[in-house]
Protein backbone atom coordinates (compact mmCIF):
# COMPACT_ATOMS: atom_id res chain seq x y z
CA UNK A 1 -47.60 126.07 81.17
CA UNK A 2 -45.23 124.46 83.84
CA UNK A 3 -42.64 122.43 83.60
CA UNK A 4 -44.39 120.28 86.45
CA UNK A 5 -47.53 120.06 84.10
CA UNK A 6 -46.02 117.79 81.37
CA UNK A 7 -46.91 114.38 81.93
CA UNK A 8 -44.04 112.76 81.46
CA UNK A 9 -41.99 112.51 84.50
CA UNK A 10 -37.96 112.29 84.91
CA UNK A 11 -37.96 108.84 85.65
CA UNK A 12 -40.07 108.28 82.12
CA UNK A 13 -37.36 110.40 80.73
CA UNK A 14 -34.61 108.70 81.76
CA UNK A 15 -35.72 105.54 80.99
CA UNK A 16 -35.97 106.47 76.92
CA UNK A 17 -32.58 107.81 77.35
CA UNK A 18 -29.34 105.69 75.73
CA UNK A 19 -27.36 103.55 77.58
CA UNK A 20 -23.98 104.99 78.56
CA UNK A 21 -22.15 102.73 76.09
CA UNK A 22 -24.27 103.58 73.12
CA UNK A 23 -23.59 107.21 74.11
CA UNK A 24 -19.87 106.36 74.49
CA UNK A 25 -19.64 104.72 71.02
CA UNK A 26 -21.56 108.00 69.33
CA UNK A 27 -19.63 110.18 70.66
CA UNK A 28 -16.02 108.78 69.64
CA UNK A 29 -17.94 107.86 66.23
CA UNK A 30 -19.40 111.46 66.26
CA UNK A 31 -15.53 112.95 66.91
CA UNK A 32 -14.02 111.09 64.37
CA UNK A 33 -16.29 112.87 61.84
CA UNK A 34 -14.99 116.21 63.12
CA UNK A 35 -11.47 116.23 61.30
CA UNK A 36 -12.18 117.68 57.67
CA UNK A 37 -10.07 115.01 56.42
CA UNK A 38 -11.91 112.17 57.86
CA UNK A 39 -15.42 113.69 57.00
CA UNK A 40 -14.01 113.70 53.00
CA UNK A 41 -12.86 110.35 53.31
CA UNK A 42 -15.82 108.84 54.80
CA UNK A 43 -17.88 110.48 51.83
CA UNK A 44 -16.01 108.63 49.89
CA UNK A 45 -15.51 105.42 50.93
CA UNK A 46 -19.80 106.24 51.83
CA UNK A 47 -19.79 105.73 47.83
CA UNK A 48 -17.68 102.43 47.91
CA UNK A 49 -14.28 100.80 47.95
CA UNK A 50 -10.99 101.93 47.54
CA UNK A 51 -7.87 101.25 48.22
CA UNK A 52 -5.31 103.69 49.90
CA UNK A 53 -3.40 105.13 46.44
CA UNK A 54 -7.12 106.06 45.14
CA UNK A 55 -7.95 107.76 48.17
CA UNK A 56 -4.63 109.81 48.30
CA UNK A 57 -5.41 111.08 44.85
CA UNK A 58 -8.62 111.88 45.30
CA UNK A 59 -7.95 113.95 48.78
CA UNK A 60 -4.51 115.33 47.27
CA UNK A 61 -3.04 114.05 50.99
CA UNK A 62 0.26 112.65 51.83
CA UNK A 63 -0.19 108.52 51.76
CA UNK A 64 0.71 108.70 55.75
CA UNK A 65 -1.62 111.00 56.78
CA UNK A 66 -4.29 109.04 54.93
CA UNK A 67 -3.06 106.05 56.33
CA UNK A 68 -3.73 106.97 59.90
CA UNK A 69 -6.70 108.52 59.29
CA UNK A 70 -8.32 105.38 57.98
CA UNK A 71 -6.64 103.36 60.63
CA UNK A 72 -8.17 105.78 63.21
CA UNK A 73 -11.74 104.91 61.23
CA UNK A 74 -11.26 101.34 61.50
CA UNK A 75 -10.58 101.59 65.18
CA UNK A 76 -14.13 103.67 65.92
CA UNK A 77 -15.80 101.14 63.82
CA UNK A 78 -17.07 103.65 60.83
CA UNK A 79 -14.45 101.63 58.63
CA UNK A 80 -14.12 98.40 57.41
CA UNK A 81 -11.22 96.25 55.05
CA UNK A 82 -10.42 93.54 53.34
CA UNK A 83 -7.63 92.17 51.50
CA UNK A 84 -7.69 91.85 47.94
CA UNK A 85 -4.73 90.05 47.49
CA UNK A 86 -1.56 92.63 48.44
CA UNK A 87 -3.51 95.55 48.55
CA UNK A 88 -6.23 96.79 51.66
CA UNK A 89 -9.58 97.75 50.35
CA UNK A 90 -12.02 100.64 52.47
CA UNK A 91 -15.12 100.82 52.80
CA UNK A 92 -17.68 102.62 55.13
CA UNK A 93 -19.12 100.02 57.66
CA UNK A 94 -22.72 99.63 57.14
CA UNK A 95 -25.84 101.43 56.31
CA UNK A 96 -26.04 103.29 59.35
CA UNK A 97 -22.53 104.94 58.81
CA UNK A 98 -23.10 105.63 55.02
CA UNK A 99 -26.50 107.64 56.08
CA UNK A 100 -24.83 109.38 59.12
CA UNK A 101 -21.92 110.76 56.63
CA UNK A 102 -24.42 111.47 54.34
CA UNK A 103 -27.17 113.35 56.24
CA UNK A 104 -24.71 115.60 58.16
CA UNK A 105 -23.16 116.76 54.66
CA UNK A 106 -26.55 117.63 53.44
CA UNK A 107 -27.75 119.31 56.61
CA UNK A 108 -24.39 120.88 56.56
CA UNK A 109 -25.28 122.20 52.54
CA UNK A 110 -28.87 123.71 53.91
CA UNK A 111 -26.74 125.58 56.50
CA UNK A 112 -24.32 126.83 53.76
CA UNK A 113 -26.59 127.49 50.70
CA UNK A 114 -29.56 128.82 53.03
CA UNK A 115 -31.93 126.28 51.62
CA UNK A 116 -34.58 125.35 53.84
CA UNK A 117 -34.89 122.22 56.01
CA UNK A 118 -37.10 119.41 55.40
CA UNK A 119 -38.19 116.27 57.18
């Protein structure tokens, strides 16, 4: 078979492709998940709330570092807070970011382990 045989043409193609600010938005959402740090913190805050001082016993991470890392979060939109009273409370942003954090962690666990992939 030939590439000129499928039926779909490259104007078809292009059409189902994402618009350049979806792409945009992935791929600085995408690159924020690439820091270990970040990744471990967005499981977290995948499974709810915390504030700072529970997050930088949990990663064993100097309060700073955390600090910017979450701000960083905030700023790609995979982070949300609010105020409960003096202190900042995290959370992941959505159901869309929980499930991203969590499916690359398990796909990342069939890679590791050798178990097989599933749909």
């Amino acid at each position: 078979m030939y590439a000129r045989d499928n039926v779909a043409g490259a104007s078809d193609l292009q059409q189902r492709l994402p618009g350049g600010p979806e792409v945009a938005a992935a791929t600085d959402m995408l690159r924020m998940l690439a820091d270990p740090t970040r990744l471990r913190l967005m499981w977290l805050l995948s499974e709810g709330e915390y504030d700072v001082t529970a997050l930088v016993t949990a990663l064993g991470t100097a309060r700073p570092a955390v600090s910017q890392h979450l701000g960083k979060l905030r700023l790609a939109g995979l982070v949300s807070v609010r105020r409960d009273g003096r202190r900042a409370v995290y959370q992941a942003r959505g159901g869309h970011v929980r499930r991203l954090v969590t499916e690359v962690l398990h796909a990342a666990s069939h890679r590791v382990t050798g178990t097989p992939v599933h749909d």
